[in-house]
Structures are given as structure tokens and as C-alpha cells.
Protein backbone atom coordinates (compact mmCIF):
# COMPACT_ATOMS: atom_id res chain seq x y z
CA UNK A 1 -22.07 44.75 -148.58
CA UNK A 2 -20.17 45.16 -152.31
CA UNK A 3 -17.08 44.79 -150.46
CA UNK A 4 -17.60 41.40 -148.95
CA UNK A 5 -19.01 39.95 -152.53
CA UNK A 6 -15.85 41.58 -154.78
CA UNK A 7 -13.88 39.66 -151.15
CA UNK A 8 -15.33 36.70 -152.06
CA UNK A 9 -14.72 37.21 -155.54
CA UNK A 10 -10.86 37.72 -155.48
CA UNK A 11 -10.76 33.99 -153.64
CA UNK A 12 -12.31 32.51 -156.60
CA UNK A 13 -9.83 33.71 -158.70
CA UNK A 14 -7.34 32.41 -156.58
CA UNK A 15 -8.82 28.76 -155.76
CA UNK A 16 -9.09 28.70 -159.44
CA UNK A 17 -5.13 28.83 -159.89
CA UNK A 18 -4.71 25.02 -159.08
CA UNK A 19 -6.82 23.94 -162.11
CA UNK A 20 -4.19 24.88 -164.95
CA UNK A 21 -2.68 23.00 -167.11
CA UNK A 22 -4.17 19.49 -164.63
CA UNK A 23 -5.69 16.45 -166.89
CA UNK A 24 -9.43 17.79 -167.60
CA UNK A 25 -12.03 15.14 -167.00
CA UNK A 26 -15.06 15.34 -169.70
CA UNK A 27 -17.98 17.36 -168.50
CA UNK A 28 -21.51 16.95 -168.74
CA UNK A 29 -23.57 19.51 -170.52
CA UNK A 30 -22.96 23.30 -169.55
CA UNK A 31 -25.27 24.60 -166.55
CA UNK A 32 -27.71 27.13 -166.89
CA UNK A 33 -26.00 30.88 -166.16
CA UNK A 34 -28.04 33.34 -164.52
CA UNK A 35 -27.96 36.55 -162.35
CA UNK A 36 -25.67 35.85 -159.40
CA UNK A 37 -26.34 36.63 -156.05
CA UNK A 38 -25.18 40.43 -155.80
CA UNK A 39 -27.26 41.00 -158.63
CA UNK A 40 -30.70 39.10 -156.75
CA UNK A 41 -29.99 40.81 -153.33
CA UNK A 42 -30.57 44.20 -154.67
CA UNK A 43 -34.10 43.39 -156.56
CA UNK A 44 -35.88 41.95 -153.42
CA UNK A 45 -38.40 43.46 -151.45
CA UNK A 46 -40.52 42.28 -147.89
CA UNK A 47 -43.72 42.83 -147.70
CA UNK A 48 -46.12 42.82 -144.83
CA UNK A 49 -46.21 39.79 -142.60
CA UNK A 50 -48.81 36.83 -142.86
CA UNK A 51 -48.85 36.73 -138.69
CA UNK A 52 -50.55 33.75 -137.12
CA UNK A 53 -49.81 33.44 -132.92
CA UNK A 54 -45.85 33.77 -132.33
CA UNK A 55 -44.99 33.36 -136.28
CA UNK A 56 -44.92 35.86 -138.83
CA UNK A 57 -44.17 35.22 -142.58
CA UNK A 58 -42.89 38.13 -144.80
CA UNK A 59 -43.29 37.31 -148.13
CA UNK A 60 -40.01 38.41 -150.87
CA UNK A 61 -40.39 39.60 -154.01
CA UNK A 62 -38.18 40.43 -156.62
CA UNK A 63 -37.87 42.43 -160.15
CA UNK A 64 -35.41 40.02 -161.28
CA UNK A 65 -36.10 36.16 -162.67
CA UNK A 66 -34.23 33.53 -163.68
CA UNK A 67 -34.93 30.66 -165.41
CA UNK A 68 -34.39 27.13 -163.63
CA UNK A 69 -36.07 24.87 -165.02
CA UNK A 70 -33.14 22.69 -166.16
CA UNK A 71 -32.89 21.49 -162.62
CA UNK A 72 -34.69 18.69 -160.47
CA UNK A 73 -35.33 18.83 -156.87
CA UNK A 74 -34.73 15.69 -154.74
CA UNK A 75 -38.28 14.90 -154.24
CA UNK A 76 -38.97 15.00 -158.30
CA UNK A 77 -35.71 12.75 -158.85
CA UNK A 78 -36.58 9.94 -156.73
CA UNK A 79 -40.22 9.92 -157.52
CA UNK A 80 -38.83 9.32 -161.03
CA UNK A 81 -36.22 6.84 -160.12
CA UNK A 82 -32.92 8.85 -161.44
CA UNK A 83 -32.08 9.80 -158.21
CA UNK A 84 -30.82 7.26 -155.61
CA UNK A 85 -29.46 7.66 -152.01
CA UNK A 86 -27.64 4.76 -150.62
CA UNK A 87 -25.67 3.99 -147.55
CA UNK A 88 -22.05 3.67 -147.73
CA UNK A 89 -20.60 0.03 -148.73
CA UNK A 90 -24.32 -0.98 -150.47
CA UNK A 91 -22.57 -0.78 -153.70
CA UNK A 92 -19.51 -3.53 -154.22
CA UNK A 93 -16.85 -1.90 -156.41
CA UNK A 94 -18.02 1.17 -157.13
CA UNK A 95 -15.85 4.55 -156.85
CA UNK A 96 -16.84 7.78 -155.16
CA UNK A 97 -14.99 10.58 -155.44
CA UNK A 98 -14.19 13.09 -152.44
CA UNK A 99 -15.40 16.95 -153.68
CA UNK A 100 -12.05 18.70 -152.96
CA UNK A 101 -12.62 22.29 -154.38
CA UNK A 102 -9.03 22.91 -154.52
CA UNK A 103 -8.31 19.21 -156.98
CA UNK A 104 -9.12 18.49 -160.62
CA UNK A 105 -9.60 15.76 -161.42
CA UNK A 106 -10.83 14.95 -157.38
CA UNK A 107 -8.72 11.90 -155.94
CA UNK A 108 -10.15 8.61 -156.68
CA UNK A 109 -11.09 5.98 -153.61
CA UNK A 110 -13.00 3.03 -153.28
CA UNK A 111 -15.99 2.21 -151.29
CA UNK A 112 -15.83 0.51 -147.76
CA UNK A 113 -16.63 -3.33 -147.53
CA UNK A 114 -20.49 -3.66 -147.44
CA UNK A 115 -21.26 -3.43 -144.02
CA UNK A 116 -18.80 0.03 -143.82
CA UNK A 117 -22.10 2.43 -143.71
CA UNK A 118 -21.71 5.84 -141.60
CA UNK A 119 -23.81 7.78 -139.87
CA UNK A 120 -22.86 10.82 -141.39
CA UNK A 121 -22.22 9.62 -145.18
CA UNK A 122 -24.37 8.41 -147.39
CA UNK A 123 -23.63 7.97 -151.81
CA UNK A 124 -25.94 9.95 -153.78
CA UNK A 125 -26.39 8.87 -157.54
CA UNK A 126 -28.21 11.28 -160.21
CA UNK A 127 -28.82 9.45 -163.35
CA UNK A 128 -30.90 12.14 -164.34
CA UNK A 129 -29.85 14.43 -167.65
CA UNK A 130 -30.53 17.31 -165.43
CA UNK A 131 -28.58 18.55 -162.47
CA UNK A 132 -29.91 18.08 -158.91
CA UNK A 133 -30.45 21.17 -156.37
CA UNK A 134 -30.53 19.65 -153.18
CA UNK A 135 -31.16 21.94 -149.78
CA UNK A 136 -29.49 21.81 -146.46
CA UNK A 137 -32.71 20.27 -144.22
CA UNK A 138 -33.96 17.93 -146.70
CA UNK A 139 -35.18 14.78 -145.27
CA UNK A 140 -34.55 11.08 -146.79
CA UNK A 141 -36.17 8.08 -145.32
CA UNK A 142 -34.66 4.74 -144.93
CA UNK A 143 -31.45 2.78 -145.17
CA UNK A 144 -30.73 2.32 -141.06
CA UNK A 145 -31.53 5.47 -140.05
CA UNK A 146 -33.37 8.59 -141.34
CA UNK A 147 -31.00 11.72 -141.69
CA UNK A 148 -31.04 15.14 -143.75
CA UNK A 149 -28.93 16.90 -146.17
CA UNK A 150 -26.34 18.66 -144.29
CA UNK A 151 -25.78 21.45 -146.96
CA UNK A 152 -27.06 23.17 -150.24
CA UNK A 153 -25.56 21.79 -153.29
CA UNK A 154 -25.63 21.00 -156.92
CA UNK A 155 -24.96 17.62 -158.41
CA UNK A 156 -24.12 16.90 -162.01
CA UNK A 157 -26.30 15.33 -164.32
CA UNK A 158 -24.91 11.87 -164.91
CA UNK A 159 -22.70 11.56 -162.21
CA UNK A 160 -20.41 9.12 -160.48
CA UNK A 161 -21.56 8.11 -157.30
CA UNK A 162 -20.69 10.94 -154.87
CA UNK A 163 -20.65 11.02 -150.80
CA UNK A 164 -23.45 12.65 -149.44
CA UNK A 165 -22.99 14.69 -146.06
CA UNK A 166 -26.19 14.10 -143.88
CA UNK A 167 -27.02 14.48 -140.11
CA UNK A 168 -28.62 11.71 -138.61
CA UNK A 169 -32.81 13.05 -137.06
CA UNK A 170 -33.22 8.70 -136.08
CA UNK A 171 -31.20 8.69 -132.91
CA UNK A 172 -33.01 5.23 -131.94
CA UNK A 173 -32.59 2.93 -134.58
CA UNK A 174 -29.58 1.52 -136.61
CA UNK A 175 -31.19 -1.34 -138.81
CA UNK A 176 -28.96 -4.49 -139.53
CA UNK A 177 -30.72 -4.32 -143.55
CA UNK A 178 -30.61 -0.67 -144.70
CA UNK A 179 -31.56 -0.62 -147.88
CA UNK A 180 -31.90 2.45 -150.25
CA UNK A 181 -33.79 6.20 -149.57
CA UNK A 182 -37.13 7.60 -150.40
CA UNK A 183 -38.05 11.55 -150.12
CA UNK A 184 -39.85 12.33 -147.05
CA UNK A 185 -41.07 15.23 -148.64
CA UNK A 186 -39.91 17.65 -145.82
CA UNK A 187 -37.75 20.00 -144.59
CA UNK A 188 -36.31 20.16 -141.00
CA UNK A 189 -36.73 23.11 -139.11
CA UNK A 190 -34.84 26.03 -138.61
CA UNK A 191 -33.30 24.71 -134.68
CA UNK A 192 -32.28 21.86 -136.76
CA UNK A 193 -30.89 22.93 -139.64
CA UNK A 194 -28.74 25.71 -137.85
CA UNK A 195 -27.03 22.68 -136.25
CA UNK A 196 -26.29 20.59 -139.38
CA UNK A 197 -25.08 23.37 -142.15
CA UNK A 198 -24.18 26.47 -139.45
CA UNK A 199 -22.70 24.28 -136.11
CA UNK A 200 -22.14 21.07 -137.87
CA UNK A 201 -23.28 19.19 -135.09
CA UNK A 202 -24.32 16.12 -134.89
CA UNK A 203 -25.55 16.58 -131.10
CA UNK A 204 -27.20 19.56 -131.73
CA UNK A 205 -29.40 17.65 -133.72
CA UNK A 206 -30.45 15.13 -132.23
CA UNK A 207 -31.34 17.53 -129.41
CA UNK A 208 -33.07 19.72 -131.50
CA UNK A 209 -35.08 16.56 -132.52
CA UNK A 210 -35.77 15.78 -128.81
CA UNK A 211 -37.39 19.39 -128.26
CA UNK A 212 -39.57 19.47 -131.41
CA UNK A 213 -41.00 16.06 -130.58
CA UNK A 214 -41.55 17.30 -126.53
CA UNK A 215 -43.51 20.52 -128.29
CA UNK A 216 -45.78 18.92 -129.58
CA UNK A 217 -46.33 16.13 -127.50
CA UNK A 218 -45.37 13.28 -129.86
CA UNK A 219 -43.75 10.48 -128.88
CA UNK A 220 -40.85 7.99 -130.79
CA UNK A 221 -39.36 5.02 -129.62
CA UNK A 222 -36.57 5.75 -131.79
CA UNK A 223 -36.73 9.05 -131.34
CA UNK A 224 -37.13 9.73 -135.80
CA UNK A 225 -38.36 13.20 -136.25
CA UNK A 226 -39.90 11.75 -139.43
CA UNK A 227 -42.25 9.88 -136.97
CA UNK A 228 -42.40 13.20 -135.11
CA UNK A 229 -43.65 15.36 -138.42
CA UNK A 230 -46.19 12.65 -138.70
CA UNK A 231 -47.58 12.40 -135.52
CA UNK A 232 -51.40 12.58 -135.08
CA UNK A 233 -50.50 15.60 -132.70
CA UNK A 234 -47.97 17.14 -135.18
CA UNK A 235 -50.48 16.39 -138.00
CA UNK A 236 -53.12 18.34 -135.94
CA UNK A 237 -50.93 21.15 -134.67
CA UNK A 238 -48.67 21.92 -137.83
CA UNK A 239 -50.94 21.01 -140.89
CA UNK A 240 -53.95 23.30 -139.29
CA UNK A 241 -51.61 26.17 -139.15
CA UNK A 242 -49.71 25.70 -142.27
CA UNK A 243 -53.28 25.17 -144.22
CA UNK A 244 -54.33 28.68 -143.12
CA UNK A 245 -51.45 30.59 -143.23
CA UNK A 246 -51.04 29.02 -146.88
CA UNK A 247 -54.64 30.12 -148.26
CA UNK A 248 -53.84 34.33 -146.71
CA UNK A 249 -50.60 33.88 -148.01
CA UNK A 250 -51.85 34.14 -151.68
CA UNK A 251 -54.94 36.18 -150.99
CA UNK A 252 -52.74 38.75 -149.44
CA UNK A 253 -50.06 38.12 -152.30
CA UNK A 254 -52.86 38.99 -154.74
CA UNK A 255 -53.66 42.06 -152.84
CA UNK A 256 -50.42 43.50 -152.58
CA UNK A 257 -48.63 42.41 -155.78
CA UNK A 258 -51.30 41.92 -158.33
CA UNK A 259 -50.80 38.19 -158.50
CA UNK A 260 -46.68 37.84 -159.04
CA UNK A 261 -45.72 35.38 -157.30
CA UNK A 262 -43.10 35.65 -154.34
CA UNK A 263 -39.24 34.42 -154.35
CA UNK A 264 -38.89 33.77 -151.00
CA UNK A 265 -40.08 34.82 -147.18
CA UNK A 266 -38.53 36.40 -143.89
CA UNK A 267 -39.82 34.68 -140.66
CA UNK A 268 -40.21 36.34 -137.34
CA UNK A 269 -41.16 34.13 -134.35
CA UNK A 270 -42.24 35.83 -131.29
CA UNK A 271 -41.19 39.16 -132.69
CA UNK A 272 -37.79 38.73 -133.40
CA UNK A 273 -36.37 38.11 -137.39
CA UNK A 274 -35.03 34.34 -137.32
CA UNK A 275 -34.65 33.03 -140.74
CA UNK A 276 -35.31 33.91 -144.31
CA UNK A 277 -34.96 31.22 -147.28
CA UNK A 278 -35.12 32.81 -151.24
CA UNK A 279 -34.89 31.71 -154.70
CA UNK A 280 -34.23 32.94 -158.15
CA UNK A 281 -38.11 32.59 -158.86
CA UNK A 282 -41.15 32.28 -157.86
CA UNK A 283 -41.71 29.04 -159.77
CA UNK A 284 -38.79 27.63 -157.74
CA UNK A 285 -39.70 29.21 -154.28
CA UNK A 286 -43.30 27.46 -155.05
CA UNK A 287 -41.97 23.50 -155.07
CA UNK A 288 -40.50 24.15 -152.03
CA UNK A 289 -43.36 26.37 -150.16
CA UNK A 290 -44.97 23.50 -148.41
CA UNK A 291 -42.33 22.05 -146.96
CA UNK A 292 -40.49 25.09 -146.00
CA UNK A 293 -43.99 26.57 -144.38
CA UNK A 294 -44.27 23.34 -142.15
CA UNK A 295 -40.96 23.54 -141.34
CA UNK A 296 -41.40 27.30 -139.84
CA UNK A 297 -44.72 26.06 -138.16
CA UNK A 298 -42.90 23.40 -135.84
CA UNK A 299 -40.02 25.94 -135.40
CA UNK A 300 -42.77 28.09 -133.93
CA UNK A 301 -44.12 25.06 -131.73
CA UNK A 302 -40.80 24.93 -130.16
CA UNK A 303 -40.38 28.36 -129.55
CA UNK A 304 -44.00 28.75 -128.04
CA UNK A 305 -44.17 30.64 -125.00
CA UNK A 306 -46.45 30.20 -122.26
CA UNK A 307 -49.89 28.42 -122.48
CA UNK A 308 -50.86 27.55 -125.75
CA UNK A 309 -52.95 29.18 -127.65
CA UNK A 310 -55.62 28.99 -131.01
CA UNK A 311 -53.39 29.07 -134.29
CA UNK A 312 -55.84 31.86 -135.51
CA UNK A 313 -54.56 34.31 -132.83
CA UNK A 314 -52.37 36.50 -133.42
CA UNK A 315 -50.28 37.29 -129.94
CA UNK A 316 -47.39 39.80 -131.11
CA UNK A 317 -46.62 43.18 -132.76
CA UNK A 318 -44.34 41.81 -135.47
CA UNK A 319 -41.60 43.50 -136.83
CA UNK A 320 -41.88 45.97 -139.97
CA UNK A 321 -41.54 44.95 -143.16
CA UNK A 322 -38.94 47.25 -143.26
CA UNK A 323 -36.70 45.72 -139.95
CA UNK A 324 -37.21 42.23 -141.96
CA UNK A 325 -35.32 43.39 -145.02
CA UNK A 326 -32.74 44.68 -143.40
CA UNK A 327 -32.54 41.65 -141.41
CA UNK A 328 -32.34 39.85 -145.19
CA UNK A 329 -29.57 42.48 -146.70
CA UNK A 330 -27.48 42.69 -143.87
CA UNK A 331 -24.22 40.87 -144.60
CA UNK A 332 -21.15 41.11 -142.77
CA UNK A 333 -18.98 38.77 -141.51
CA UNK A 334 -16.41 36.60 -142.05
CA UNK A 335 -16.76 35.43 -145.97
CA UNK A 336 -15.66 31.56 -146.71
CA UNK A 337 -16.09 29.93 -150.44
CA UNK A 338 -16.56 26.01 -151.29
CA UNK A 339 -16.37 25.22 -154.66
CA UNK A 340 -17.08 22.11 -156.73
CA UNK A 341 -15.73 22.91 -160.70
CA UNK A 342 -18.83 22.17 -162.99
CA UNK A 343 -21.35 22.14 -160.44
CA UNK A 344 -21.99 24.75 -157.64
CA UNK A 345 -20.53 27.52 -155.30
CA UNK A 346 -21.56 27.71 -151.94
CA UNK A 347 -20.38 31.79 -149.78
CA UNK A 348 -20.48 31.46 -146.19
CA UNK A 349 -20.33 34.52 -144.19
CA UNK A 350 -20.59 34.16 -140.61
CA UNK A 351 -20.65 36.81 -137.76
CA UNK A 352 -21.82 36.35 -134.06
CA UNK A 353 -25.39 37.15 -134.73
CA UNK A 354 -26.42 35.15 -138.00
CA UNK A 355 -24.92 32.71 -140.77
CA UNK A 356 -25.38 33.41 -144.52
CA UNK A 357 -25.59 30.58 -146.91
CA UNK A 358 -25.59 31.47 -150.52
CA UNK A 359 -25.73 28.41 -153.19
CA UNK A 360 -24.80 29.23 -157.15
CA UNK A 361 -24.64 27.09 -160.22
CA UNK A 362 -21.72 27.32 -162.23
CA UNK A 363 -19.85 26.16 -165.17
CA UNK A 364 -16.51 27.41 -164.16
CA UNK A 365 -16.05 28.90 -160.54
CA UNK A 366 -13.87 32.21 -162.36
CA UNK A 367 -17.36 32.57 -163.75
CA UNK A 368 -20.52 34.08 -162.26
CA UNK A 369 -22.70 31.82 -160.87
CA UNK A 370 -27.05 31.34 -161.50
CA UNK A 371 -28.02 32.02 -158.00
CA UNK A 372 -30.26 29.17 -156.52
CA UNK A 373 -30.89 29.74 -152.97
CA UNK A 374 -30.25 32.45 -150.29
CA UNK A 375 -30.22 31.27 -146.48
CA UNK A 376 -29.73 33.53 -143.65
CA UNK A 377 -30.19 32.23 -140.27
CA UNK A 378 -29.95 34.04 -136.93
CA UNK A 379 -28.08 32.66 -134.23
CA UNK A 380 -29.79 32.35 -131.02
């Protein structure tokens, strides 16, 4: 496990070697620093599963802490207007800069002619003074069609308009107007997201769209998993489940921890370890707990097997709290590094069985990192 991270580190050092002696651009304020991610991994714990029919949820806790509250989430930024999503070519003139990890200052280029929007770009603007943690999963509403983030990352307070990589969950519809991007306050499920940041693929998707929507029996002409999420039989289905499991989630958190609050969970869905998501806190972990529960709910829908049953049963022998840390610690594979200078690091390690997504703040990528999220997802 210390071998792949002190791997990982020796490629910073040498992706850093470009940098020297280029023009340096001014920088907004320094990011918070922090505990990196070898540091987290060995604090956290799973505890006993929350088990409800085919889905257990293992809650993580940790001994460490970090503070984050220097950073905004998507859905507090465009609730307060400082963040703003926008297809491609809606703004006439303005520059964009491609992240190249390798490049500083990035390469300058121009916006398309209005009318140049793409499917799988959109320009993200935060004219917040804080930076912007944005998750792989997260789903914005609008412009011509409704997509998702397509992969964890930190923007810069203040920035310049920046291209957005998104996946496209609207397969339907491709509106002549567009227009700008609202937070649908959700989270795509695990099927789907293992397509957009693991597979990168844009099919995958919109199949995985298709099978949510035919598990729980909602309809879309356009086939928008947004409309899906907010189906009257996704409503009934998914919020029933995600109510109860959320109300024994912090009885049993009280029981077994004395009130501190979790970091992050391990899901099992019909007894095998799937997916785990953790944060530096439990502050953190708690803005995105709603959406991420749903999101586990309707990955359990899909996976449902057989006749369907009462969410209050519980159907399976789940695995030990033991099996699900392992599942969380386990870490080998094939170790690749992006890096954007003054903003984040995102390790990739990748094996046959699971992908690893680890997201870090930092100032300078020789530097360690504040580690923000933790992602492991199993392959099926």
C-alpha cells in the first residue's frame, strides 16, 4: 500500500520539472493544507452495516480531521450565484483555458462561435473567494441537455472561465435555447458514475440511465434521469428507503460512537462490497449524505433481484465490517496522477477488480495535498 503512494509520489516530483524557470501567472490566495491521503487511509474504521433489503451501508469513521471549511460545494455556489455553468459558445469573447498538468501558464484558446456547444463540455465560472470541490456524479440541470460532472476536482477561487468535462444523463433532448445551469441537488449512481470517471463512456451512460429508469418503472420521453430521480415512482421507492435508512443511520451512529459523526460509508448491495465514498470530516461527509444515500438507494433498485420486496426487509447476510474495510484499504493497481498547479491532485489506481479515485487540494503539486474525497468503486 506505502509503496504505491511513495510511486505516486516520485511522479509528482517529476511532472513538477516542467514548471521551472516558465512565466508564473499570479495566484489566488493559498489553499487550505491538510493531512493527505496516506495519512487519512490509516485513521478510518467500518463499522457495522445499516442493512435495509439488498443494501447495506457501513458507516467510516476516522481519528483524524481536517478542516474544510474554506471550500464551497456546487450546490452552495449556485444557490448563491458565484458559481455558473454554461454551455460552450454562450459567452462571445471570452477565453478558457485547457488544464494541461504538464503546462504553466496552460495554452490560451478562444471560445467556439455561439452556437459551438458540446455534449461533453460545458464552461464553469467560480466567482466565489473560495475554491469549489466539485464530485464526479454531480448533476446540473439545464442548458440543452442535463449532464453530470465527469470527475472530482477543485476550481480556483476567482477563476477564468474553465471547460467543464460532463457526461450527458438527457439522451432525448438537445434544446435550440440552452441557457445557463442550476444544481439538481443529486448525485448519480454508482452504474453511472463508474461509466463517466472509471470507463469514460459516454454510452455507458446513457445505458445506465435506461436501466435505472426501467427499475423503477419511470418513464421519460427524453429519457433525463433527472426526470427519472423525480418520478412519482422513484419519489416513492427511493425517498421511503433513504428516509429510514437515514433516521438508524444516526441512532446507530450514536450507539456505537458516542455521537462523532462519520467521514464516509462502504456499501454492499446484495452481499457483495461495491462502492465506498469518504471525506476529510464529518462536517463535509454530512452536505453530501443525502444525495450520496439516494444515489446508493437507486443503485440498489437496479441491482434488485427477484420479486420485489418491503424496503424494511432485510434479505441478505451482509458482509463484516471487517471484509468492508479491507475492501476500502485495499489498493493496488496501476497508479496514474493528474495535476492542475494551484488547485487539486487527482491518483488513479486501477486494477481488474476496482478503480480508486483520490482528490487533494494543493498549493504546489511537490507539496502534500488536504485530502478531499476518497472513491473506490468495484468493477462489475
Amino acid at each position: 500500500m506505502r509503496k504505491d503512494w511513495m510511486t505516486a509520489g516520485v511522479m509528482l516530483v517529476l511532472l513538477a520539472v516542467p514548471l521551472v524557470g516558465q512565466v508564473v501567472r499570479p495566484r489566488p490566495e493559498p489553499l487550505p493544507k491538510g493531512r493527505g491521503v496516506a495519512e487519512f487511509r490509516e485513521s478510518w474504521k467500518a463499522l457495522p452495516p445499516i442493512t435495509r433489503r439488498n443494501l447495506s451501508v457501513y458507516p467510516v469513521v476516522s481519528t483524524l480531521g481536517a478542516d474544510t471549511s474554506g471550500f464551497i460545494t456546487l450546490d452552495e455556489g449556485v444557490a448563491a450565484g458565484t458559481v455558473k455553468i454554461l454551455e460552450r459558445g454562450q459567452v462571445d469573447g471570452a477565453i478558457y483555458r485547457r488544464r494541461d498538468s504538464r503546462r504553466w501558464p496552460p495554452p490560451v484558446e478562444q471560445f467556439p462561435e455561439r452556437g459551438g456547444a458540446s455534449v461533453n463540455e460545458l464552461v464553469l465560472l467560480n466567482e466565489s473567494s473560495r475554491p469549489l470541490l466539485l464530485l464526479a456524479g454531480e448533476v446540473v440541470s439545464g442548458g440543452k441537455q442535463n449532464r453530470i460532472i465527469g470527475a472530482d476536482l477543485v476550481v480556483p477561487p476567482k477563476s477564468d472561465p474553465l471547460p467543464l468535462t460532463v457526461f450527458c444523463v438527457e439522451h432525448g433532448r438537445w434544446s435550440a435555447g440552452g441557457g445557463s445551469f442550476g444544481s439538481a441537488k443529486a448525485i448519480a449512481h454508482p452504474e453511472i458514475r463508474l461509466q463517466a470517471q472509471a470507463n469514460k463512456s459516454q454510452q455507458g451512460v446513457w445505458d445506465s440511465v435506461s436501466r435505472a429508469a426501467g427499475a423503477v418503472a419511470a418513464a421519460s420521453p427524453t429519457q433525463d434521469y433527472n426526470a427519472v430521480l423525480h418520478s412519482e415512482a422513484a419519489q416513492e421507492r427511493v425517498e421511503k428507503a433513504a428516509r429510514s435508512i437515514e433516521v438508524d443511520y444516526e441512532r446507530e451512529l450514536r450507539e456505537q460512537v458516542g455521537g462523532r459523526g462519520a467521514v464516509g460509508v462502504v456499501v454492499a448491495i446484495n452481499g457483495e462490497l461495491v462502492w465506498s465514498d469518504v471525506f476529510p470530516n464529518a462536517e463535509l461527509f454530512r452536505k453530501y449524505w443525502p444525495k450520496l444515500l439516494r444515489s446508493y438507494v437507486m443503485e440498489a433498485e437496479s441491482r434488485e433481484p427477484g420479486e420485489v420486496s418491503p424496503w424494511g426487509d432485510k434479505r441478505i447476510n451482509s458482509p463484516s465490517p471487517k471484509r468492508a474495510e479491507a475492501f476500502l484499504l485495499e489498493d493496488r493497481g496501476r497508479v496514474s496522477i493528474k495535476i492542475e498547479p494551484a488547485a487539486y491532485r487527482r491518483t488513479e489506481i486501477a486494477s481488474g477488480d476496482y478503480q480508486i479515485v483520490a482528490l487533494e487540494a494543493v498549493e504546489k503539486s511537490e507539496e502534500p495535498g488536504l485530502m478531499l474525497h476518497y472513491n473506490k468503486m468495484a468493477r462489475s
